[in-house]
PDB file of N, CA and C in Angstrom:
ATOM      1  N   UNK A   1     -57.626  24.428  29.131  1.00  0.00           N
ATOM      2  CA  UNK A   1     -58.058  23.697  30.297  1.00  0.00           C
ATOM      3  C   UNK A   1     -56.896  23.419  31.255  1.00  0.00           C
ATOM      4  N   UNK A   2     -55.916  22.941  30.866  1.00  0.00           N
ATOM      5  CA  UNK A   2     -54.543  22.781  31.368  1.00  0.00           C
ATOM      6  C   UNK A   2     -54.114  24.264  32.345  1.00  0.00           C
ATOM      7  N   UNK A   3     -54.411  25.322  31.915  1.00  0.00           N
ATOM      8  CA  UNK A   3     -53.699  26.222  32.131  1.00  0.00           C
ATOM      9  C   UNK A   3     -54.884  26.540  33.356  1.00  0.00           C
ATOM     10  N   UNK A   4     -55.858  26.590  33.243  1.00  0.00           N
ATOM     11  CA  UNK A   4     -57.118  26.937  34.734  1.00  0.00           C
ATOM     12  C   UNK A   4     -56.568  25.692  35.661  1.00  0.00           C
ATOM     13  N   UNK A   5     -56.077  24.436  35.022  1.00  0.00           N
ATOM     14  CA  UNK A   5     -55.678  23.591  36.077  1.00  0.00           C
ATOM     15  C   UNK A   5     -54.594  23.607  36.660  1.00  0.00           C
ATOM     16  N   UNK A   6     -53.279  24.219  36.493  1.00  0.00           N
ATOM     17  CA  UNK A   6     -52.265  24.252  36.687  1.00  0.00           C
ATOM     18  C   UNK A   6     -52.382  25.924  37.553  1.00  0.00           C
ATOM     19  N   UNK A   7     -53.485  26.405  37.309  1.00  0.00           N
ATOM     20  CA  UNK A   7     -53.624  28.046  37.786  1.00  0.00           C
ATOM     21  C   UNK A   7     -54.095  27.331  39.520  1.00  0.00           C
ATOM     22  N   UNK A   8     -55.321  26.553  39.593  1.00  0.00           N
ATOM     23  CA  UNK A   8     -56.125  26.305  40.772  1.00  0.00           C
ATOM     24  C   UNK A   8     -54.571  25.537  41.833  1.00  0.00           C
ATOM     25  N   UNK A   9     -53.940  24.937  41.243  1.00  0.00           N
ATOM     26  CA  UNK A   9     -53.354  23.854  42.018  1.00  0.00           C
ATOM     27  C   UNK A   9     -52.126  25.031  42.269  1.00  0.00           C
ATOM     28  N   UNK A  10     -51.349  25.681  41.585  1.00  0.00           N
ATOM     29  CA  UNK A  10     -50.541  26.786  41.889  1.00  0.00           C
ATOM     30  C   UNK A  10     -51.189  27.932  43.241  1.00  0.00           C
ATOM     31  N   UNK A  11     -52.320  27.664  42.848  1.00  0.00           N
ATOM     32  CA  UNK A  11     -52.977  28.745  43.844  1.00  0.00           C
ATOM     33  C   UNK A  11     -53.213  27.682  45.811  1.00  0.00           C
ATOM     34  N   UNK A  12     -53.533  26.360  45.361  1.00  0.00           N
ATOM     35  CA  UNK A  12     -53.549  25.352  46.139  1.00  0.00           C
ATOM     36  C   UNK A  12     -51.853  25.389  46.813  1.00  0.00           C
ATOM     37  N   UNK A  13     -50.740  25.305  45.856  1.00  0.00           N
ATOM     38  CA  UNK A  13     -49.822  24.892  46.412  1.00  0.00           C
ATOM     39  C   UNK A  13     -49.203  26.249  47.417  1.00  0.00           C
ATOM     40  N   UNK A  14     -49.581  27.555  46.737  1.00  0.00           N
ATOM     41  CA  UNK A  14     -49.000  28.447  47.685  1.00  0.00           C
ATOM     42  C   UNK A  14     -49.719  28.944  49.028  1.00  0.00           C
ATOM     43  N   UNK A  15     -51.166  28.147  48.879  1.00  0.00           N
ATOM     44  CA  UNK A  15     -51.703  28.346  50.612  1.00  0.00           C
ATOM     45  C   UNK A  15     -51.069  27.617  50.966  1.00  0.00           C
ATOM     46  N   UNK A  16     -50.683  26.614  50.987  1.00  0.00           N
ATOM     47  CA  UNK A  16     -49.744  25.336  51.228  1.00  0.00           C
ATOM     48  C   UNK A  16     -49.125  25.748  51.577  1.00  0.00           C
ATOM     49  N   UNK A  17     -48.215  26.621  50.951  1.00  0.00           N
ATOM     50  CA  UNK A  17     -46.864  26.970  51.284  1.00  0.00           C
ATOM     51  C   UNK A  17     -46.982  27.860  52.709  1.00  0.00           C
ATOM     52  N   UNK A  18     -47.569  29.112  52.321  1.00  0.00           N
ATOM     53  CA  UNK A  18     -47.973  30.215  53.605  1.00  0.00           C
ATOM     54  C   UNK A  18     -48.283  29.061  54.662  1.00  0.00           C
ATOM     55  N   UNK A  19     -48.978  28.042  54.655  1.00  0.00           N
ATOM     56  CA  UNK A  19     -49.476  27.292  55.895  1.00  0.00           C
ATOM     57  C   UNK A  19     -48.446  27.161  56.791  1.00  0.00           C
ATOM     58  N   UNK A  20     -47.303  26.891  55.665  1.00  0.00           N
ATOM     59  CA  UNK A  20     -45.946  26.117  55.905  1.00  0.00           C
ATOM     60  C   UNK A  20     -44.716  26.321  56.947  1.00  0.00           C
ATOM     61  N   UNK A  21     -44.803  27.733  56.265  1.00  0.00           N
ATOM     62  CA  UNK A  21     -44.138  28.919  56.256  1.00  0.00           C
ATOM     63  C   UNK A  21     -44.826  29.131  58.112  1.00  0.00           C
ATOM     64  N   UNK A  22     -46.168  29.333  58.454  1.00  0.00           N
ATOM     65  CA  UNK A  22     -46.341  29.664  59.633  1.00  0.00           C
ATOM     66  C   UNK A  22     -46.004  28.703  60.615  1.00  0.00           C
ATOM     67  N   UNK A  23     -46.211  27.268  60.051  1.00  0.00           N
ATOM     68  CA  UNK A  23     -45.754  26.157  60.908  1.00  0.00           C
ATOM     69  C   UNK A  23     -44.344  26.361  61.283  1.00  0.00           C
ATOM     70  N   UNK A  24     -43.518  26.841  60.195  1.00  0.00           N
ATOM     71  CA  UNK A  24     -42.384  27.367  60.620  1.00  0.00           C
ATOM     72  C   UNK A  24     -41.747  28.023  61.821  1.00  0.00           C
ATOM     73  N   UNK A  25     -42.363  28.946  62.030  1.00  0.00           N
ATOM     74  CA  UNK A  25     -42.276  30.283  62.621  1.00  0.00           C
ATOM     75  C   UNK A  25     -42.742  29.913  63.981  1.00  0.00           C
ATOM     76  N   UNK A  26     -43.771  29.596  63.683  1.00  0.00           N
ATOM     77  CA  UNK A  26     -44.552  28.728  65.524  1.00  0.00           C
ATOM     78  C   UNK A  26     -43.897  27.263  66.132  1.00  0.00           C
ATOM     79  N   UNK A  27     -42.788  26.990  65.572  1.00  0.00           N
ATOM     80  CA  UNK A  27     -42.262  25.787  66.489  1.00  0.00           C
ATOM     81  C   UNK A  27     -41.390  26.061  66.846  1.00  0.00           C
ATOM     82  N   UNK A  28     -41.192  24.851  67.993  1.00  0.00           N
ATOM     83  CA  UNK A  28     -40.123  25.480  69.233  1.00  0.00           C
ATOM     84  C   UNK A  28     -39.527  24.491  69.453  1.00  0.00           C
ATOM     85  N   UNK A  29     -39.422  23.191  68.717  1.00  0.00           N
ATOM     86  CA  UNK A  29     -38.283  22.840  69.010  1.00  0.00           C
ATOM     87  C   UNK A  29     -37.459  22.445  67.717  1.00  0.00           C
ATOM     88  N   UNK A  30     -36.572  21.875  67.550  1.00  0.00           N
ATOM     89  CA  UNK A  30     -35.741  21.735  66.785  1.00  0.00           C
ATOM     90  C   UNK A  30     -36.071  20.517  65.583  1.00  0.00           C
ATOM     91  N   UNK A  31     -36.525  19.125  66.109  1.00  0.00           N
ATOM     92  CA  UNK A  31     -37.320  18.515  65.226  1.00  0.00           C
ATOM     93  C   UNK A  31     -38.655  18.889  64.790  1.00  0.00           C
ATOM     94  N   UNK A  32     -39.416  20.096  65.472  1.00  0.00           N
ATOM     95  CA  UNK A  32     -40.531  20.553  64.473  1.00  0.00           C
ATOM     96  C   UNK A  32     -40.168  21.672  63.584  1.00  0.00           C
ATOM     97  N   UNK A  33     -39.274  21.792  63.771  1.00  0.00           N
ATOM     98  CA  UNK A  33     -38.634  23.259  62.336  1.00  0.00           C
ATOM     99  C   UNK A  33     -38.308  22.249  61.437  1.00  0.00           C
ATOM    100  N   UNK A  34     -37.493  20.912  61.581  1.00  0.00           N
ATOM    101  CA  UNK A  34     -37.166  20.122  60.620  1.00  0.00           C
ATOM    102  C   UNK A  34     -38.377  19.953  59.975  1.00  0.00           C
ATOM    103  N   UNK A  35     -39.285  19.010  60.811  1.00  0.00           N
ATOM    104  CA  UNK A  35     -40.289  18.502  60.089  1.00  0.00           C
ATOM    105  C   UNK A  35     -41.179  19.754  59.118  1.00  0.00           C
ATOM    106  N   UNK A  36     -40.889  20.922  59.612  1.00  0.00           N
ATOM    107  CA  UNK A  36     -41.621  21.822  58.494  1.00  0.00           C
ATOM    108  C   UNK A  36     -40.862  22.346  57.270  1.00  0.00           C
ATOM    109  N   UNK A  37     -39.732  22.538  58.005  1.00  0.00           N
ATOM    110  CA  UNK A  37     -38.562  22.433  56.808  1.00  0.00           C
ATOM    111  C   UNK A  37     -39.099  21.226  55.423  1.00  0.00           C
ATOM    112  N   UNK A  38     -38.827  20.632  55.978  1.00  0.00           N
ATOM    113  CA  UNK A  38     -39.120  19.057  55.495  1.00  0.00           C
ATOM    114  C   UNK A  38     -40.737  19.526  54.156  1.00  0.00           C
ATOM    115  N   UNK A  39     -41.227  19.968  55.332  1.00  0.00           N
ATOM    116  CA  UNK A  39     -43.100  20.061  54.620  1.00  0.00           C
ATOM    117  C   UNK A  39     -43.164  21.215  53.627  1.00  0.00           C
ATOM    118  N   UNK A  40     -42.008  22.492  53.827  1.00  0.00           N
ATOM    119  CA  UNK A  40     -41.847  23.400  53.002  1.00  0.00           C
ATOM    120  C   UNK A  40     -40.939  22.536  51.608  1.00  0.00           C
ATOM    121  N   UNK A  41     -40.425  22.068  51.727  1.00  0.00           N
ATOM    122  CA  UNK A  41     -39.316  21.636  50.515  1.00  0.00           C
ATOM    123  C   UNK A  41     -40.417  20.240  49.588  1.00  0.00           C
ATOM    124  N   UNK A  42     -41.405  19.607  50.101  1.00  0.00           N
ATOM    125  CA  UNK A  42     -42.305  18.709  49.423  1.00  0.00           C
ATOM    126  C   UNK A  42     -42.953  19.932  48.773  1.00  0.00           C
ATOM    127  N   UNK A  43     -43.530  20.917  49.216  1.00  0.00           N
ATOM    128  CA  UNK A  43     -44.500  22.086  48.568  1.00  0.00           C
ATOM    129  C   UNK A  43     -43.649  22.805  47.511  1.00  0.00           C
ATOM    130  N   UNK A  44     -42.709  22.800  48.021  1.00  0.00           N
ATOM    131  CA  UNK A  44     -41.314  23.127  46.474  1.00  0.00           C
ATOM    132  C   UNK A  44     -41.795  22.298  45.335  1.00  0.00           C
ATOM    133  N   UNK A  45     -41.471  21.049  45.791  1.00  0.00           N
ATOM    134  CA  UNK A  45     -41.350  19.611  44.802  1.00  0.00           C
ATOM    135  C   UNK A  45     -42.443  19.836  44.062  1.00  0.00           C
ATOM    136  N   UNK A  46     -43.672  19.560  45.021  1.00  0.00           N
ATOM    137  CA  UNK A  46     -45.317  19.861  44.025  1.00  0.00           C
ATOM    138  C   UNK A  46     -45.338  21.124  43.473  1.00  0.00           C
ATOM    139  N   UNK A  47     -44.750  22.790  43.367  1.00  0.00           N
ATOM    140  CA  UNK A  47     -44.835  23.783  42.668  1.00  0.00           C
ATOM    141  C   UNK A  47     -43.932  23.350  40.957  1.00  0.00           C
ATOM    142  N   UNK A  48     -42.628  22.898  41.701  1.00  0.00           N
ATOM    143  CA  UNK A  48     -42.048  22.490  40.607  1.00  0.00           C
ATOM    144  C   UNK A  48     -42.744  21.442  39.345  1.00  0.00           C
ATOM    145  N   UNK A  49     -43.109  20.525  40.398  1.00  0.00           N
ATOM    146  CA  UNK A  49     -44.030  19.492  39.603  1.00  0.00           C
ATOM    147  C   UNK A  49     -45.265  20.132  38.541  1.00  0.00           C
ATOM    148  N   UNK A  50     -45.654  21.209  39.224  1.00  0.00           N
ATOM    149  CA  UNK A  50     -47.173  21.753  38.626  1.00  0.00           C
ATOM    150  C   UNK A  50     -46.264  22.762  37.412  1.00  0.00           C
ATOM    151  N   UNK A  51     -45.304  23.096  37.826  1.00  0.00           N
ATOM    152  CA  UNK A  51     -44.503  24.232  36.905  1.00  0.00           C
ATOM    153  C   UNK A  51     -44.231  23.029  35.446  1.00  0.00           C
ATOM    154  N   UNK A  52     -43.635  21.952  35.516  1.00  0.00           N
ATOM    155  CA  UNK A  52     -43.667  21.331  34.722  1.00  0.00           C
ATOM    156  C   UNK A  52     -44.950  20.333  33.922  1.00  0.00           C
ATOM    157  N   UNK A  53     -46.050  20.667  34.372  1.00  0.00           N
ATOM    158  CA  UNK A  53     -46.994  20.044  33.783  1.00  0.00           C
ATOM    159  C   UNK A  53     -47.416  20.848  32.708  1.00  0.00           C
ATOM    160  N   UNK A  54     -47.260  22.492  33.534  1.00  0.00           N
ATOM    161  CA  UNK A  54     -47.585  24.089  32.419  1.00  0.00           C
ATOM    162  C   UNK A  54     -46.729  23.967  31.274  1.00  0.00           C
ATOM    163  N   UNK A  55     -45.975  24.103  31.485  1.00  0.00           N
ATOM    164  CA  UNK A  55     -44.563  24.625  30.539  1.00  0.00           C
ATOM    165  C   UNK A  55     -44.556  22.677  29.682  1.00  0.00           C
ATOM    166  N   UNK A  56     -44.873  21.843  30.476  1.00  0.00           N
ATOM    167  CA  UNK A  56     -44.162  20.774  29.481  1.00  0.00           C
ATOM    168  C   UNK A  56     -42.629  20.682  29.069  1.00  0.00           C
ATOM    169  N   UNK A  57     -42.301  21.511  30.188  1.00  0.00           N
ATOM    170  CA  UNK A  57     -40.589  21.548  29.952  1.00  0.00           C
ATOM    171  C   UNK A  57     -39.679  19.664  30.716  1.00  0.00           C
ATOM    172  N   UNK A  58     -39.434  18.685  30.046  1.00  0.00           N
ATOM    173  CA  UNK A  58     -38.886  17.785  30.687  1.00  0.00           C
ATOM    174  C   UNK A  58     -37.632  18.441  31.335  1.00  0.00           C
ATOM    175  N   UNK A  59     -37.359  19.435  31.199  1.00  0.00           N
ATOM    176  CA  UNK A  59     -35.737  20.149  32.427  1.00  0.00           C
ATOM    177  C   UNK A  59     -36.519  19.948  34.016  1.00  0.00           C
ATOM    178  N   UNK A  60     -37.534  20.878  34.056  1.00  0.00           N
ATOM    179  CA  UNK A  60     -38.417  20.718  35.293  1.00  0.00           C
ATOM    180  C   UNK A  60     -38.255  19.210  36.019  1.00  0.00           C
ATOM    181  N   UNK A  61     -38.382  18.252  35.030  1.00  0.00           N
ATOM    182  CA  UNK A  61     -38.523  16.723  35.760  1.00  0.00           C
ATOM    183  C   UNK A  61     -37.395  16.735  36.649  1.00  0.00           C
ATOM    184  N   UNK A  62     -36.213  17.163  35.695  1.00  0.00           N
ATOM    185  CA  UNK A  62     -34.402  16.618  36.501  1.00  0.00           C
ATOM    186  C   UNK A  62     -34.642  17.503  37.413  1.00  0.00           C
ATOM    187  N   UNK A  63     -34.981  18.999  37.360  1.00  0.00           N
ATOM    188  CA  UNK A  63     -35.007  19.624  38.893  1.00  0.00           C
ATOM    189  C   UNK A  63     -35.569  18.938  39.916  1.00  0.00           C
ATOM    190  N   UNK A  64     -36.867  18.350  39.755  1.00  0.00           N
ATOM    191  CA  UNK A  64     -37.800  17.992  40.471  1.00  0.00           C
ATOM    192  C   UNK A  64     -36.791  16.696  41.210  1.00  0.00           C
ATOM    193  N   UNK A  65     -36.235  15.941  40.442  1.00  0.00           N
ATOM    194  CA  UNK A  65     -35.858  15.035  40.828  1.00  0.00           C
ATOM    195  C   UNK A  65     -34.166  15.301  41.896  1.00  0.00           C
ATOM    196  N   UNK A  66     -33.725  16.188  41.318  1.00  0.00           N
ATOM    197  CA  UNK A  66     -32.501  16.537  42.433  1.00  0.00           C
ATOM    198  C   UNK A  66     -33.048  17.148  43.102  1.00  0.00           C
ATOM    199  N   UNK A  67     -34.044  18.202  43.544  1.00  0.00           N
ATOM    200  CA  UNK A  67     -34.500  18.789  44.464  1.00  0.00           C
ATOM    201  C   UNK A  67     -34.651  17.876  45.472  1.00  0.00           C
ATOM    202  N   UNK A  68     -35.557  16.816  45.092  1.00  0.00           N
ATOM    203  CA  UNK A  68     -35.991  15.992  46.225  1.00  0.00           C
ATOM    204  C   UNK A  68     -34.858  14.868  46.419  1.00  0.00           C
ATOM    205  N   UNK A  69     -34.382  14.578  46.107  1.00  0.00           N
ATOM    206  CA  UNK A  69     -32.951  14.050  46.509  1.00  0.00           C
ATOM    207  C   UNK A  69     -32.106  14.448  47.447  1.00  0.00           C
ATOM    208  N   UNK A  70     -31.931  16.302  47.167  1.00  0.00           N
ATOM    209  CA  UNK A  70     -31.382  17.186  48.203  1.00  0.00           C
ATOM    210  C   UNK A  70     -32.165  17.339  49.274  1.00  0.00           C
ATOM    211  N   UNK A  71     -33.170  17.257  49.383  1.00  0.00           N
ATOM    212  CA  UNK A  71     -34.204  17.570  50.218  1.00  0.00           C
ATOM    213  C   UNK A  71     -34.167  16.186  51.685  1.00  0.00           C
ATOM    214  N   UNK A  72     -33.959  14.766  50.523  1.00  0.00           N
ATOM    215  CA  UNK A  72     -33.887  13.641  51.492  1.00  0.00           C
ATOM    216  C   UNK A  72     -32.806  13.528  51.990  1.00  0.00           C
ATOM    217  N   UNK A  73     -31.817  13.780  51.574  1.00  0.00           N
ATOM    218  CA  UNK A  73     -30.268  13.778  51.904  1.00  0.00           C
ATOM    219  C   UNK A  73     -30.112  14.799  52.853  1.00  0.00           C
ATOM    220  N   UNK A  74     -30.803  16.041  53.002  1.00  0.00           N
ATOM    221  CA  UNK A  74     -30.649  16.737  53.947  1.00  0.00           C
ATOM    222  C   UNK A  74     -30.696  16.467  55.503  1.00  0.00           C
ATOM    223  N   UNK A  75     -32.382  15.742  55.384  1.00  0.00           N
ATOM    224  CA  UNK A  75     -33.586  15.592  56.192  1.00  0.00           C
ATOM    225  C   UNK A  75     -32.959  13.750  57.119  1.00  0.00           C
ATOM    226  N   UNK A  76     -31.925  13.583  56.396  1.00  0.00           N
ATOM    227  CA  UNK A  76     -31.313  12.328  56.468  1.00  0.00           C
ATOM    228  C   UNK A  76     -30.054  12.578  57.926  1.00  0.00           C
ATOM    229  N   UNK A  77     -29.569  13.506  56.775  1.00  0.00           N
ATOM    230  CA  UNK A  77     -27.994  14.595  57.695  1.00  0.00           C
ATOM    231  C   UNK A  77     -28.328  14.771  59.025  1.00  0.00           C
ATOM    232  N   UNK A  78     -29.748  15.827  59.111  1.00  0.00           N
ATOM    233  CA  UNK A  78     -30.219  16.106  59.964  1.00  0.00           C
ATOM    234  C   UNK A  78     -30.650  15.420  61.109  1.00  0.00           C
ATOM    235  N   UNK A  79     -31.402  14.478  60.933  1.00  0.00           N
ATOM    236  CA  UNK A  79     -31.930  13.629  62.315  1.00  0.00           C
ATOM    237  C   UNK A  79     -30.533  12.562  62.404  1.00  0.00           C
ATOM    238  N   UNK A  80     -29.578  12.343  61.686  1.00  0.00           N
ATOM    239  CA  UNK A  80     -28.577  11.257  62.011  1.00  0.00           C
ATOM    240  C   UNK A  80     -27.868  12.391  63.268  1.00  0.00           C
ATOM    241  N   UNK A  81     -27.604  13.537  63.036  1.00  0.00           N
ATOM    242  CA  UNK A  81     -27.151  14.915  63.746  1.00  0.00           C
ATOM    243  C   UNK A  81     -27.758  15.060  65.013  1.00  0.00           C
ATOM    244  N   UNK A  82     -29.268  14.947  65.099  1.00  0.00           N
ATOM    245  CA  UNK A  82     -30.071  15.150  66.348  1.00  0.00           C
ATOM    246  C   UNK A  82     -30.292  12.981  66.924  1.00  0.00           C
ATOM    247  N   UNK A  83     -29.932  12.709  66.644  1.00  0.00           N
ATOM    248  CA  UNK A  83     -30.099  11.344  67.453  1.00  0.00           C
ATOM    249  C   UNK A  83     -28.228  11.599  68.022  1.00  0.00           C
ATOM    250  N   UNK A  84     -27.423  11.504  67.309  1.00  0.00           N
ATOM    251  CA  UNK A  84     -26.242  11.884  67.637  1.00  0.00           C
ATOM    252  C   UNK A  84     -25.818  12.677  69.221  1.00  0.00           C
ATOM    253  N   UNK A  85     -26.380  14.042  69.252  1.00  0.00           N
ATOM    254  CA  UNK A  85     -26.756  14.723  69.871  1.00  0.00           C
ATOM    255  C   UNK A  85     -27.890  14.621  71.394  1.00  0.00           C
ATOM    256  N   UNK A  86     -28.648  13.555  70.665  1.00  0.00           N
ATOM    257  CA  UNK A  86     -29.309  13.318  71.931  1.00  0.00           C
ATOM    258  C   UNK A  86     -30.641  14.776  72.304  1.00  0.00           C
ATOM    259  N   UNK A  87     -30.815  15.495  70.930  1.00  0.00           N
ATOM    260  CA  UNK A  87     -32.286  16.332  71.156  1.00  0.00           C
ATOM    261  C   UNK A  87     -33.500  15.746  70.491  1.00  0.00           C
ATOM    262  N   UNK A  88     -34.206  15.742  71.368  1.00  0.00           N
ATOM    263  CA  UNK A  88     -35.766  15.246  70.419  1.00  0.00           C
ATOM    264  C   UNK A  88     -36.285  16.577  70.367  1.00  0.00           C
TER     265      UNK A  88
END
């Protein structure tokens, strides 16, 4: 049962992702690449997350958990950079 559930939500997280991925590609300015940046690296977090529910591997957790650490610390860098700068 686990494994059809972890199959549907894997399959959930990578339309997700493709969504992501196009939001990407179609913005034009500099805080909407972040913010998808941003929306691609949460869809990381939840693959990882779903990867560790399959496997039951607790390693997955510590990824999960520095991933998104790196992810906020980035997303942090970044807009301190664009207020700095003076681009919205």
């Amino acid at each position: 049962m686990i494994e059809l559930a972890t199959t549907v939500a894997f399959t959930i997280v990578s339309i997700a992702g493709v969504l992501g991925a196009g939001a990407l590609l179609r913005a034009r300015t500099l805080a909407d690449r972040i913010v998808a940046l941003d929306l691609l690296l949460v869809i990381l977090v939840l693959a990882i997350a779903v990867g560790a529910v399959r496997t039951r591997e607790r390693l997955y957790l510590d990824i999960l958990v520095v991933t998104s650490l790196l992810g906020f610390l980035g997303t942090t860098i970044v807009a301190r950079f664009m207020e700095r700068r003076g681009s919205a």
